[in-house]
Structure formats: structure tokens, C-alpha cells
Protein backbone atom coordinates (compact mmCIF):
# COMPACT_ATOMS: atom_id res chain seq x y z
CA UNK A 1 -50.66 -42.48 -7.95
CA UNK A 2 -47.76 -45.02 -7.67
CA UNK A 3 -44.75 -44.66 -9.09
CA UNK A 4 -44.43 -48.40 -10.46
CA UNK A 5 -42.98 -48.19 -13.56
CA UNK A 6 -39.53 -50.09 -13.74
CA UNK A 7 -37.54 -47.01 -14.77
CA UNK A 8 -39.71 -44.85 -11.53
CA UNK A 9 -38.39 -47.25 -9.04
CA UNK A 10 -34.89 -47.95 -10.12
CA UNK A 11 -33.60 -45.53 -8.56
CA UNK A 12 -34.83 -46.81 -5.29
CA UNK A 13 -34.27 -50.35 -6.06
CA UNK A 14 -30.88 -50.38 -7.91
CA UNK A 15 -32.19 -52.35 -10.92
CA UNK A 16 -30.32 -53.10 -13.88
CA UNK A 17 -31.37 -50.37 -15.96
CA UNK A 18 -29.82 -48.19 -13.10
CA UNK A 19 -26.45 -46.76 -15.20
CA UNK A 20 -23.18 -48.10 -13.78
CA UNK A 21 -21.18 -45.28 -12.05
CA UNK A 22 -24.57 -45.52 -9.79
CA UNK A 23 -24.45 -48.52 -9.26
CA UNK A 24 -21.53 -48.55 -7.65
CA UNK A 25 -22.42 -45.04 -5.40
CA UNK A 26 -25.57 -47.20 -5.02
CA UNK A 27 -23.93 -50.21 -3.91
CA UNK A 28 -21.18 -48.07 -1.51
CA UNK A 29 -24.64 -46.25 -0.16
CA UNK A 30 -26.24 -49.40 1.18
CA UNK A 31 -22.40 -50.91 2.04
CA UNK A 32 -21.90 -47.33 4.35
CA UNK A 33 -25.44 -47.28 5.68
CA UNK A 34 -25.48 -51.22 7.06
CA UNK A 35 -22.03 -51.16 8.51
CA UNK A 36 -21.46 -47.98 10.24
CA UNK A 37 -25.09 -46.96 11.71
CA UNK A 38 -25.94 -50.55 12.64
CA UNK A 39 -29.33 -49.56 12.63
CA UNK A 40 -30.08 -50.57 8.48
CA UNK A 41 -32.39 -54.07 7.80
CA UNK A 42 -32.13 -54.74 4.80
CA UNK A 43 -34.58 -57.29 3.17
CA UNK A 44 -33.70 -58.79 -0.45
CA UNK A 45 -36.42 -59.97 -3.16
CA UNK A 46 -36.05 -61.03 -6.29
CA UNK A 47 -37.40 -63.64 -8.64
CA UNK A 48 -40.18 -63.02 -11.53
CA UNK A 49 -40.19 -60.04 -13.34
CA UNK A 50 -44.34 -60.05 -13.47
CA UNK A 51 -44.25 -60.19 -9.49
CA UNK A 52 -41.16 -57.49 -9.86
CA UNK A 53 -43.93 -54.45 -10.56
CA UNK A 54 -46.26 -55.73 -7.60
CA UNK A 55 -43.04 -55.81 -5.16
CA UNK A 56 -41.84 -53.24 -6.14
CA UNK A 57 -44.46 -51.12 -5.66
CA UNK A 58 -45.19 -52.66 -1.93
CA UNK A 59 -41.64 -51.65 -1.04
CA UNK A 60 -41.35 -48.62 -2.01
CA UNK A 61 -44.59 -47.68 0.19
CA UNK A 62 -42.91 -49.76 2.84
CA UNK A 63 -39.28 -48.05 2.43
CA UNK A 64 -41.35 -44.43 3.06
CA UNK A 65 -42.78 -45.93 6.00
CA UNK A 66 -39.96 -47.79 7.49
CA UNK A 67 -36.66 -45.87 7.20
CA UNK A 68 -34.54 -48.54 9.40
CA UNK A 69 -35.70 -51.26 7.01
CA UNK A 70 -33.99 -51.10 3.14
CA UNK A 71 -36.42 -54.03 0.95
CA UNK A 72 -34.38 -53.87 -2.28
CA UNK A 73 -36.03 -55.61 -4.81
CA UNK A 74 -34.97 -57.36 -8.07
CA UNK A 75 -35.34 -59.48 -10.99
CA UNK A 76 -33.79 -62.69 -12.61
CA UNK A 77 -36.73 -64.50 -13.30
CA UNK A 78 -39.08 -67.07 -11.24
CA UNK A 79 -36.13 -70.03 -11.89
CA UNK A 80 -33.45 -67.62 -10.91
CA UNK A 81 -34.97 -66.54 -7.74
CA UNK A 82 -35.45 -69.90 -6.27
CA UNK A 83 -32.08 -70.45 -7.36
CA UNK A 84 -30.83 -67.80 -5.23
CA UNK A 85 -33.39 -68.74 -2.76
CA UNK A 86 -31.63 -72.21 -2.20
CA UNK A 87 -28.81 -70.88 -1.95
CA UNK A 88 -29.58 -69.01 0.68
CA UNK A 89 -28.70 -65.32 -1.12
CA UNK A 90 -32.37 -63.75 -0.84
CA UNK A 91 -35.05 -63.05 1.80
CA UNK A 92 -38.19 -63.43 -0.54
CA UNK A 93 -38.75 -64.84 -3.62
CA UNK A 94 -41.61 -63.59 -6.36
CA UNK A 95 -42.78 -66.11 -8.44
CA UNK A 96 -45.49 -66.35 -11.37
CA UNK A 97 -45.54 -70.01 -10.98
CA UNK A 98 -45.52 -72.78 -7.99
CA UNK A 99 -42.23 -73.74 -6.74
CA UNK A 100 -41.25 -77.23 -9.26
CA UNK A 101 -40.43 -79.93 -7.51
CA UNK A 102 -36.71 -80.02 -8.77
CA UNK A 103 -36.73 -76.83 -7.36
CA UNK A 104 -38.15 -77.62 -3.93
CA UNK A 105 -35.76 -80.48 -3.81
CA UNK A 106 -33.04 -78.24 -4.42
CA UNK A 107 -34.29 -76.04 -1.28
CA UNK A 108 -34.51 -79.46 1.11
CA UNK A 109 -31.45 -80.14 -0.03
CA UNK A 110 -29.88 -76.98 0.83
CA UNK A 111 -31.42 -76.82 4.00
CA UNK A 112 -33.92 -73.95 3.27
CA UNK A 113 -37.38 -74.34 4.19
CA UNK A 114 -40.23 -71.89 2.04
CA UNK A 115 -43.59 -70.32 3.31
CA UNK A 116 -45.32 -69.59 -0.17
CA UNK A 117 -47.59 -66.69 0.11
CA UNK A 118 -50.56 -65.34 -2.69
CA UNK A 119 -50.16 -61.92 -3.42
CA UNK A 120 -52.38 -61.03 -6.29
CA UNK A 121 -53.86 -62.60 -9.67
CA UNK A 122 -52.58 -61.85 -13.24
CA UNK A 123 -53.47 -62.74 -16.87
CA UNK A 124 -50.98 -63.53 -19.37
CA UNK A 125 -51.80 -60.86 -22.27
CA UNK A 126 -51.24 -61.66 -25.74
CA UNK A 127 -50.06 -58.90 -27.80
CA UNK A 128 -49.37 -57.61 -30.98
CA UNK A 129 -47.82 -54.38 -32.73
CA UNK A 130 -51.18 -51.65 -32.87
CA UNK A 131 -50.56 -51.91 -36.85
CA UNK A 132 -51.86 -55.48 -37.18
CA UNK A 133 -55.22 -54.85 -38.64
CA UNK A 134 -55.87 -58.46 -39.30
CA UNK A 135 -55.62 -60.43 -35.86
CA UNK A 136 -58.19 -59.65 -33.11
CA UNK A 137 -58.54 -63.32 -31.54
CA UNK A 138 -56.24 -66.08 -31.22
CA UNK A 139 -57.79 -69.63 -30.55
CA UNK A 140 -55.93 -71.66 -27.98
CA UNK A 141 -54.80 -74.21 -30.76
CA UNK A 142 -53.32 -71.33 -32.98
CA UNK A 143 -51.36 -70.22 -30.45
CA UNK A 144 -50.02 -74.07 -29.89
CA UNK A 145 -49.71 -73.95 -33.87
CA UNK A 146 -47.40 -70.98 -33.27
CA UNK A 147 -45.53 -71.42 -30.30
CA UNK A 148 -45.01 -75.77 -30.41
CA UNK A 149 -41.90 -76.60 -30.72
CA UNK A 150 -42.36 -78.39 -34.20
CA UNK A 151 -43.67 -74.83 -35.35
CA UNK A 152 -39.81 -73.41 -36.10
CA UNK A 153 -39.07 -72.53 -39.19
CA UNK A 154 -42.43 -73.59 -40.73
CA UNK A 155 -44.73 -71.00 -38.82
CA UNK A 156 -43.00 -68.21 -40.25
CA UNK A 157 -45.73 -66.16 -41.15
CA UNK A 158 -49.05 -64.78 -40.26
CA UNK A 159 -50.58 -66.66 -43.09
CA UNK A 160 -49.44 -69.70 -41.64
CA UNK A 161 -51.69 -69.44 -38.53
CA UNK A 162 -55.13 -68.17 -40.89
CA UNK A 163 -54.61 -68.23 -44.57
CA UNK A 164 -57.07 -65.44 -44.82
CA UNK A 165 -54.34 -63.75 -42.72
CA UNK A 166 -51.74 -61.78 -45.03
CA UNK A 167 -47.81 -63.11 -45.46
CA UNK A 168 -46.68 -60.81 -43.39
CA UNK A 169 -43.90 -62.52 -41.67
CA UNK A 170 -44.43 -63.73 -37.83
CA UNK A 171 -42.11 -62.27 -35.51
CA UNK A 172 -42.16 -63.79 -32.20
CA UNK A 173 -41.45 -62.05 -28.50
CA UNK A 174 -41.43 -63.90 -25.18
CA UNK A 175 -39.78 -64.42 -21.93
CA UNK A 176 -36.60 -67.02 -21.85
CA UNK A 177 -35.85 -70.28 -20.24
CA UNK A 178 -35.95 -68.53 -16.30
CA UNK A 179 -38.97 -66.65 -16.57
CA UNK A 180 -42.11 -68.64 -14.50
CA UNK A 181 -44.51 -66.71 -17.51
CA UNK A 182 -42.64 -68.96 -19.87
CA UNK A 183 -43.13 -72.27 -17.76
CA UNK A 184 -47.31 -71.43 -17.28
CA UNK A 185 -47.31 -70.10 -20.65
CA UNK A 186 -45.76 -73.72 -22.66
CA UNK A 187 -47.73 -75.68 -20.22
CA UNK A 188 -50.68 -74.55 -21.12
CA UNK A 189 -50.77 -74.04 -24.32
CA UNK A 190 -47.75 -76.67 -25.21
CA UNK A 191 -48.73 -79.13 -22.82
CA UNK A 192 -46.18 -79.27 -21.21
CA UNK A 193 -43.69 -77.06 -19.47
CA UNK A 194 -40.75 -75.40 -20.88
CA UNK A 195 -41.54 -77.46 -24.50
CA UNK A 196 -41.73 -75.11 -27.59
CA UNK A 197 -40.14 -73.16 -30.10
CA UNK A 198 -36.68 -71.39 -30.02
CA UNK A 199 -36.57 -68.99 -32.87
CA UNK A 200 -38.26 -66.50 -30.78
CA UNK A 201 -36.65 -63.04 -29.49
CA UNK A 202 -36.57 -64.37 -25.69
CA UNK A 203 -35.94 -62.21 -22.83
CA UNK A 204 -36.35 -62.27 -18.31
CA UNK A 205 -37.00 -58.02 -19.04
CA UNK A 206 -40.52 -57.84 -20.08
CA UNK A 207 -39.94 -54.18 -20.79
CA UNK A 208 -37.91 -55.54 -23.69
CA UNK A 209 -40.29 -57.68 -24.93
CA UNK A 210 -42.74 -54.41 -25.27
CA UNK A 211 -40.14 -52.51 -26.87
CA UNK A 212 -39.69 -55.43 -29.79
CA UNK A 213 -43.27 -55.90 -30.12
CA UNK A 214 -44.44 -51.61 -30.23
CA UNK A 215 -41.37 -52.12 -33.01
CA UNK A 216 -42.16 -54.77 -35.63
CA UNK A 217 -45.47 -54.25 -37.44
CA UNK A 218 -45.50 -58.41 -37.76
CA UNK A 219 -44.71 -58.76 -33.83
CA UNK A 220 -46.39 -61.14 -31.19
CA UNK A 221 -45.75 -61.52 -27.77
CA UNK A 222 -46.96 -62.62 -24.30
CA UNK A 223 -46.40 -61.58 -20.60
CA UNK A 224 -47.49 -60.38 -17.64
CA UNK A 225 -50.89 -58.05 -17.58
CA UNK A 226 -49.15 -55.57 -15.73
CA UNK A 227 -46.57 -54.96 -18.68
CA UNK A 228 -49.60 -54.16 -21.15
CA UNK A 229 -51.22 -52.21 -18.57
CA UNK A 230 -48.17 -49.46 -18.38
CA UNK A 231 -48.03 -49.73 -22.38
CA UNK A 232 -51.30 -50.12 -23.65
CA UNK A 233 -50.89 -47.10 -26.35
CA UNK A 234 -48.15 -49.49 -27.86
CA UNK A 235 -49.45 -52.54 -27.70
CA UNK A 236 -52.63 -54.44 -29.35
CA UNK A 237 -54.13 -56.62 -26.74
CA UNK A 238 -55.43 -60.04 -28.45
CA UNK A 239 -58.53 -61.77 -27.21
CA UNK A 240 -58.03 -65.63 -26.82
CA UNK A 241 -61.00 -68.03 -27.66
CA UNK A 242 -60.67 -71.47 -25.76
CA UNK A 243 -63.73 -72.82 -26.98
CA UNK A 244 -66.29 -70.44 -25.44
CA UNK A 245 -65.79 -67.21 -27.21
CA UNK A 246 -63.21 -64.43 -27.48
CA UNK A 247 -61.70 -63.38 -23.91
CA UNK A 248 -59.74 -60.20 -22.99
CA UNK A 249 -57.85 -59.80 -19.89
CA UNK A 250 -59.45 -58.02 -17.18
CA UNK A 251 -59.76 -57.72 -13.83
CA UNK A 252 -63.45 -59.77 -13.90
CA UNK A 253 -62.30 -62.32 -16.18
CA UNK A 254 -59.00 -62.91 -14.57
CA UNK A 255 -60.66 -63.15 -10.96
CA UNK A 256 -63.69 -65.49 -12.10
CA UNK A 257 -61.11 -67.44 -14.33
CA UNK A 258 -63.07 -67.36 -17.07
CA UNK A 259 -60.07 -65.72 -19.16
CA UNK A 260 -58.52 -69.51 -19.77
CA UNK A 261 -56.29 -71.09 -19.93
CA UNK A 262 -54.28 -67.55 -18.90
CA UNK A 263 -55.23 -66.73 -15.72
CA UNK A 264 -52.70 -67.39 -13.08
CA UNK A 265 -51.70 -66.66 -9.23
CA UNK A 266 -48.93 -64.60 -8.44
CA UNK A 267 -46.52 -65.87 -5.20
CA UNK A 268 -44.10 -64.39 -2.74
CA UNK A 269 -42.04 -67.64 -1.26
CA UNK A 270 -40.03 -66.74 1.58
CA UNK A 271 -37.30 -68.06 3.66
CA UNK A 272 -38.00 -69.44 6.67
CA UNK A 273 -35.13 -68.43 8.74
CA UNK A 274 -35.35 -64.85 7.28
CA UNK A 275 -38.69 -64.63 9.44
CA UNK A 276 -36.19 -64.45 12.52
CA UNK A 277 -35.53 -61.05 11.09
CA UNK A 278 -38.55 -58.19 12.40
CA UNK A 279 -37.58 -56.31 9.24
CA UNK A 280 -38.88 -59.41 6.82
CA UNK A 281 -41.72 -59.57 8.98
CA UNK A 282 -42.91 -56.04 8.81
CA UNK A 283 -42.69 -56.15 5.08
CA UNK A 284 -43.81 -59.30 4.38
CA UNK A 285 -46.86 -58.37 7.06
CA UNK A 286 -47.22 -54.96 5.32
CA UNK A 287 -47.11 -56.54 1.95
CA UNK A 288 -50.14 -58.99 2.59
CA UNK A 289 -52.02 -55.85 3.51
CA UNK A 290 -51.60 -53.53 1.01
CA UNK A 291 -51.61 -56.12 -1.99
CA UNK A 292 -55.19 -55.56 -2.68
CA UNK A 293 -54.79 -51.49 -3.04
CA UNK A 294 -51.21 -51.99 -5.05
CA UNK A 295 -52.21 -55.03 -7.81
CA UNK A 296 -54.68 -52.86 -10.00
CA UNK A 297 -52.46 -49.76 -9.57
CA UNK A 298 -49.99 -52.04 -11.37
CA UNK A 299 -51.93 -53.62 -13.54
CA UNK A 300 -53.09 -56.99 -11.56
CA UNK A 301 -55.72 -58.43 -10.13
CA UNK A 302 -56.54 -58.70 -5.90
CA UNK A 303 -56.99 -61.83 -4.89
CA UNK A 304 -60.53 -62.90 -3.39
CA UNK A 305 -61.12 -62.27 0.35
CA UNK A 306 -60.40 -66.32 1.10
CA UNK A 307 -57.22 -66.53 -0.14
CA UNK A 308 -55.72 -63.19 0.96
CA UNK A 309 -57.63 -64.86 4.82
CA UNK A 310 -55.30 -67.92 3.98
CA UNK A 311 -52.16 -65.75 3.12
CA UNK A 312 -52.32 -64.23 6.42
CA UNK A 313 -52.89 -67.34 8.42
CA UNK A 314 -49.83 -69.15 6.36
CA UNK A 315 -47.63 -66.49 7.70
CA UNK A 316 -48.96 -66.18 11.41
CA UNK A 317 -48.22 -69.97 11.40
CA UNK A 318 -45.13 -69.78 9.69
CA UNK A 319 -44.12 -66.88 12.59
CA UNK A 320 -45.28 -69.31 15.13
CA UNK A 321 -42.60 -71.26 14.43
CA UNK A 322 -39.88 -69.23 14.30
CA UNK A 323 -37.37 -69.14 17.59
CA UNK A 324 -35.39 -66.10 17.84
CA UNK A 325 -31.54 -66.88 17.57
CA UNK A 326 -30.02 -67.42 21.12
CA UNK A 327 -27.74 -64.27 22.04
CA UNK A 328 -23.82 -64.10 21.26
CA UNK A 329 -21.50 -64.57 24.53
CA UNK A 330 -18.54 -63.53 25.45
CA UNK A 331 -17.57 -67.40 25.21
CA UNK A 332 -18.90 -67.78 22.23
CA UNK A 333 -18.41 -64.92 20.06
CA UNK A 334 -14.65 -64.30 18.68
CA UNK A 335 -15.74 -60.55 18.08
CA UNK A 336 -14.95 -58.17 20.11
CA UNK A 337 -17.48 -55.35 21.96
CA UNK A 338 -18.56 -51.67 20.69
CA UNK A 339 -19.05 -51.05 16.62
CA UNK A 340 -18.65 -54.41 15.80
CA UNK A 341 -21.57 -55.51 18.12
CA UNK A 342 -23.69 -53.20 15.58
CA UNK A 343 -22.74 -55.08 12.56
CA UNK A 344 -23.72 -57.95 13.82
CA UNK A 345 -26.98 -57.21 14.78
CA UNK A 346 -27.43 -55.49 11.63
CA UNK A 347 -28.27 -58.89 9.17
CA UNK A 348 -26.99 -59.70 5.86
CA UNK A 349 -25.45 -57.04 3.68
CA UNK A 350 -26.10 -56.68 -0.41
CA UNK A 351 -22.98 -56.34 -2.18
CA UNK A 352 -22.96 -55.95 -5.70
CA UNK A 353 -20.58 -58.51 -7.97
CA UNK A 354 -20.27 -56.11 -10.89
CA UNK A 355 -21.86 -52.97 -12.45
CA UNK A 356 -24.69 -54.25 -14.83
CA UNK A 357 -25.76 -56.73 -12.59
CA UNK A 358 -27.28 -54.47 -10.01
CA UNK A 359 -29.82 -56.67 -7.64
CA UNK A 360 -27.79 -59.88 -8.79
CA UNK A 361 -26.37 -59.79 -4.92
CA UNK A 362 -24.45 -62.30 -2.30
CA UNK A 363 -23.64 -60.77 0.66
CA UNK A 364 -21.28 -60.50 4.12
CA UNK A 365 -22.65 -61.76 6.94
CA UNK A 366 -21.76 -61.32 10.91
CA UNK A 367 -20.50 -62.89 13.42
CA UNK A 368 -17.55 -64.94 11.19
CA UNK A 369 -17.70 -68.64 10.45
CA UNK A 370 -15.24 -68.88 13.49
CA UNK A 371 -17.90 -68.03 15.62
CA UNK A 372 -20.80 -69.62 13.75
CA UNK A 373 -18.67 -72.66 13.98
CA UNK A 374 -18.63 -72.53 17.64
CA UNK A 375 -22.19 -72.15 17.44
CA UNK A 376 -22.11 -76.02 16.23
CA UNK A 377 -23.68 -74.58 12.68
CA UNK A 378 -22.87 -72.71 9.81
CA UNK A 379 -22.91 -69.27 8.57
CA UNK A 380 -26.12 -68.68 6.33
CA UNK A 381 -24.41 -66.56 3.49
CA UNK A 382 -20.86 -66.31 1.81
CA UNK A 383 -17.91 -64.41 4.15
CA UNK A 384 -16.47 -61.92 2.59
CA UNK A 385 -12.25 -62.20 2.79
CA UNK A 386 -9.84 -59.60 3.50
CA UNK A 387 -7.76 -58.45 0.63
CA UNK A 388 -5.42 -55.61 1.93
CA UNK A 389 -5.61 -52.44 4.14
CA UNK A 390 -5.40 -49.23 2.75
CA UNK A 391 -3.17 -46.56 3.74
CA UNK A 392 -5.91 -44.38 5.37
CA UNK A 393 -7.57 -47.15 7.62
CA UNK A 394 -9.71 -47.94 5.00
CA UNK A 395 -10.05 -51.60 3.59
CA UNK A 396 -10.42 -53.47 -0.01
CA UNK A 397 -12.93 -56.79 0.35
CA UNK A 398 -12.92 -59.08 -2.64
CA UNK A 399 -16.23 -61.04 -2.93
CA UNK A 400 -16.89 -62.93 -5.66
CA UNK A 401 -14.02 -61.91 -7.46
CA UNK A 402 -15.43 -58.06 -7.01
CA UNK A 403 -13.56 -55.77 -5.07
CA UNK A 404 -15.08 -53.33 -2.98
CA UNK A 405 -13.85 -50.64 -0.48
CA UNK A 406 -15.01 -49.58 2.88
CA UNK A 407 -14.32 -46.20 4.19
CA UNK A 408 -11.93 -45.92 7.13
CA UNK A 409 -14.79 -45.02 9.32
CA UNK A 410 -16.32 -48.29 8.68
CA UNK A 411 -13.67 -50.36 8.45
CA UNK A 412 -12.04 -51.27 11.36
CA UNK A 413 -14.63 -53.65 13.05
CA UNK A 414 -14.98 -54.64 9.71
CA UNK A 415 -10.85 -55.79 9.41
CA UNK A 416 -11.41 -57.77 12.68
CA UNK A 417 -14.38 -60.07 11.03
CA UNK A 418 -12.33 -60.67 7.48
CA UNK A 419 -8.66 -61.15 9.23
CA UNK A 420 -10.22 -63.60 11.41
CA UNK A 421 -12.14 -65.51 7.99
CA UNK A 422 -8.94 -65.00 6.46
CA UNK A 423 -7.35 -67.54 8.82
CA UNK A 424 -10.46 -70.52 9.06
């Protein structure tokens, strides 16, 4: 059985529920192994926190299989990670929503091109605290009566919605302004995307949205199916009637559709020029075929045969594409030969900003702008700068206004990299 609940995989992943002091050991782990083996590829996800259990769960299969190859894989929501997507700060992006086309603007305009990939099916699931004895189906239009926007302070209790229903007041859970489950969600029920209600306990962790619902006896909330599926003996699943009798979430109704309006696709959209990097490609290739085993064990639904067939194709073409970055010279590379020639091979490196924001990551990247520059381009990621050198060899990088310190052993190809960033 897989170990996919959030709290089972943080310590693989470095979430944000991972304490602080390990964060940091965490952090100096993945700093240590990526800059003085030269042999670590590490691949960063993040995005929605529905796709989070799905991903998850793929990498930490993968991570068993592929030791050289670190996926680490986080959460900020399906906005946030195509944020960090055009900006160029992640590998892959999980999404419980198509890309917007704001947000695909925002990628053109950055430069980044996306391959969008369908990884599994899921159902919203409405739910409410197991003690509601009154509320077994929800038409679509009551939940638009709750959850419209001209709803606040006026649907305020469960009589409200049914007057047969008792005045027991309403209290609402969902997923904030980031989360993709919150775009689907308002646009089809609302009618239109991010329009509703604000005086609702909002939240990107869907683990606390279960923990406010299992603790309110007047509770109601929405997310992912995977989220109910780890918590069911907390949670009161509610059928939803839109127009053609009561439907539960399951995997037949969610795959046939006939659980409407909230069935949904799941996405991975990735980065085109991270597929010049074999350790994307073996995960995103092992990902594709192992989705169909890993979405029930976390509560989702496989995709049909067609679209998992169109998946696969999307990425061989996408791969077909790709031109493998011409090799550094001594003419144009201002980095000199031996450990350094390791780090530069080795790919972008996840440093964390602060503690409590594990998986929130930019990163160092080699060769320097110097030498990208004499590449005619420009470096992909952020460059870290020098701060100071230690008195044992060792060095102190500030990145983001974080500070972080490499071991002497590490360190001195390192110093070469920032001194020369230091003065472009």
C-alpha cells in the first residue's frame, strides 16, 4: 500500500508541515548532495494541492527507483504554481484546472513554453461534519444559493438553504483565491470563475479544510476526492442532484461524467526547456505510466485508455523537439575544470527562503550569468551572490534575503561561481 498521506510523504518531500529545525537539515541535505557529488537531478513540482497526493505518490515510487534523480514535490496552489512556472522556478506544474489565459500570457511573456499533460480524473466532494443528520443531497442551485457571492451574511444558516432544514448555523470550508478547486468549483456552480462568497474559512491545505469540517457539527466544505478518500470516517460525503437525481462521487460516475457538474481532469504542465534535463524525462515518462495504478490508491480516478494514448504522444512530441544544450568550452565558459565541472552538470538547485515555507523554492544555477552571457542568452533561474567566506573554507550565500551555508568541502568551486556574479 502507498504511503500517500501528506504527513507519510513529508518527510521525503520537505512539505510545510515538515517542523523547522528539519527543514533546514532538509534543505542543507539536498544543498550537500547537489553540489559536492555532482551526480544529484533534482526535479521540482508544485502547484495544486488535489494533484499534490497524485505527485506525490508517483515520486516517491520514482525516488526508490531512481536514486540519482531527487523529484521534490510541493504545494501553493494551481495559481501559484504557474506563477512559479513563469517564472521559471519549477520543473512541473500540477494543476486541477486548464492553464487561464492570463496565465498562459504570463508564460509567453516570460519566455516559457508548457506541454500540459492528463494525469488522472477527480470529483470535487461535497462534505459535511458526520453529525449532520439532516442534509444528504445538495441540488446544484442550493449550492449557488450558498456559495454566490450575494449569499454573505444572509445564508447564514442551514435553514436558509431548506426551511425544513434546522437553524443550525452554516459554517463554510473551502480552498482560497490560488487553489484551481476554487476556480472549477465558482465556475460551475457560480458561473463564473473566482465569483462568490468571502465569509468562508478559506485555505490552499485541504488537510485543513478536513480538520474544520470533522470539527463543526454545522460545517460544509468542498475539495478534492482524494482528501475525502484518506478521511472518510470524518467526513459526510453529500450527493449532488443536477437535475437527474442524487450523485455520489465515485470512480464510475466520475469517469462516465455523469457526477456533474463536479467531475474534472487533473494536469501536470511542464516546462519545456526542463525536458533538456533526462531526470524530468524519466519522471515525467515514469509518471504517465504508473498514473493509472497510483490515482485510486489516492483516491482518484484513471483516465480512459485514449487520453492516457494522447498523454504519451504529447510528450514524445514535446521530446522531439527538444535540442540538447551545446557543450561549455574552454572559450566560453569562465569556470574553471575539476569539481566545478560537476556542479554544472548537475541542474538547478532548491534552496529554501525560510523555515515554514519548505517547497516554496528559487534556486542557484551553473555556469554564472558571465558565462550564460557569453552564451548570447540568459541564465534560466536567480544567481545566488556571495556574502562572505568563513574562517574554515566554508561560505555564507544570501538568496532571497536567506542566508545559507555551504560546508568547506563544497564550497570552493562554489566561491569561484558567486565571486564571479558578485562582479556582473
Amino acid at each position: 500500500m502507498l504511503s500517500h498521506s501528506r504527513d507519510g510523504v513529508a518527510a521525503a518531500f520537505m512539505m510545510a508541515t515538515t517542523p523547522h529545525s528539519a527543514i533546514y537539515t532538509l534543505a542543507s541535505l539536498a544543498i550537500v548532495a547537489a553540489l559536492g557529488c555532482g551526480k544529484t537531478n533534482v526535479v521540482s513540482v508544485d502547484g495544486s494541492s488535489t494533484v499534490f497526493l497524485i505527485s506525490a505518490a508517483v515520486a516517491e515510487k520514482f525516488n526508490e527507483a531512481s536514486p540519482k534523480v531527487k523529484v521534490v514535490v510541493s504545494q501553493s496552489g494551481t495559481g501559484g504554481g504557474f506563477k512559479k512556472l513563469a517564472a521559471g522556478e519549477i520543473d512541473v506544474c500540477g494543476a486541477s484546472r486548464k492553464i487561464t489565459d492570463a496565465e498562459a500570457e504570463a508564460c509567453h511573456a516570460a519566455g516559457v513554453e508548457i506541454v500540459p499533460l492528463t494525469v488522472a480524473f477527480d470529483g470535487l466532494a461535497v462534505v459535511a461534519n458526520p453529525a449532520n443528520g439532516w442534509c444528504n443531497v445538495l441540488t446544484v442551485d442550493q449550492l449557488k444559493t450558498i456559495w454566490r457571492a450575494e449569499s454573505a451574511g444572509a445564508v447564514t444558516k442551514w435553514s436558509d438553504v431548506n426551511p425544513e432544514w434546522p437553524d443550525v448555523e452554516l459554517s463554510l470550508y473551502g480552498p482560497g483565491d490560488d487553489s484551481g478547486t476554487f476556480d472549477y468549483f465558482t465556475q460551475v456552480i457560480n458561473g463564473r470563475e473566482k465569483s462568490g462568497r468571502r465569509d468562508y474559512s478559506a485555505s490552499e491545505n485541504d488537510n485543513a479544510l478536513v480538520t474544520g469540517v470533522s470539527g463543526d457539527n454545522g460545517a460544509l466544505g468542498y475539495f478534492g476526492l482524494g482528501y475525502y478518500a484518506e478521511n472518510q470516517e470524518k467526513l459526510k460525503l453529500i450527493a449532488v442532484d443536477a437535475g437527474d437525481g442524487p450523485k455520489l462521487p465515485s470512480p464510475e460516475t466520475v469517469r462516465d461524467g455523469s457526477y456533474r457538474p463536479l467531475s474534472r481532469s487533473l494536469y501536470v504542465y511542464v516546462r519545456r526547456s526542463s525536458l533538456a534535463n533526462p531526470g524530468v524525462v524519466a519522471f515525467l515518462k515514469y509518471y504517465l505510466q504508473e498514473a493509472a495504478s497510483v490515482a485510486p490508491a489516492v483516491g482518484y480516478v484513471p483516465v480512459t485508455d485514449e487520453i492516457a494514448r494522447q498523454s504519451r504522444e504529447a510528450l514524445a512530441e514535446a521530446l522531439s523537439a527538444v535540442k540538447p544544450p551545446p557543450a561549455a568550452s574552454a572559450a566560453t565558459s569562465d569556470a574553471p575544470a575539476g569539481p566545478d565541472e560537476q556542479m554544472r552538470s548537475s541542474g538547478p538547485i532548491p534552496l529554501f527562503r525560510e523555515a515554514g515555507q519548505a517547497g516554496r523554492s528559487t534556486y542557484a544555477h551553473w555556469p554564472c550569468r558571465a558565462a550564460w552571457r557569453q552564451r548570447g542568452t540568459s541564465p534560466p533561474y536567480p544567481v545566488a551572490t556571495l556574502s562572505r567566506s568563513d574562517d574554515f573554507g566554508g561560505c555564507t550565500v544570501i538568496l532571497n534575503s536567506a542566508v545559507f551555508r555551504i560546508p568547506s568541502r563544497v564550497s570552493r568551486a562554489l566561491r569561484h561561481h558567486l565571486h564571479q556574479e558578485a562582479q556582473t
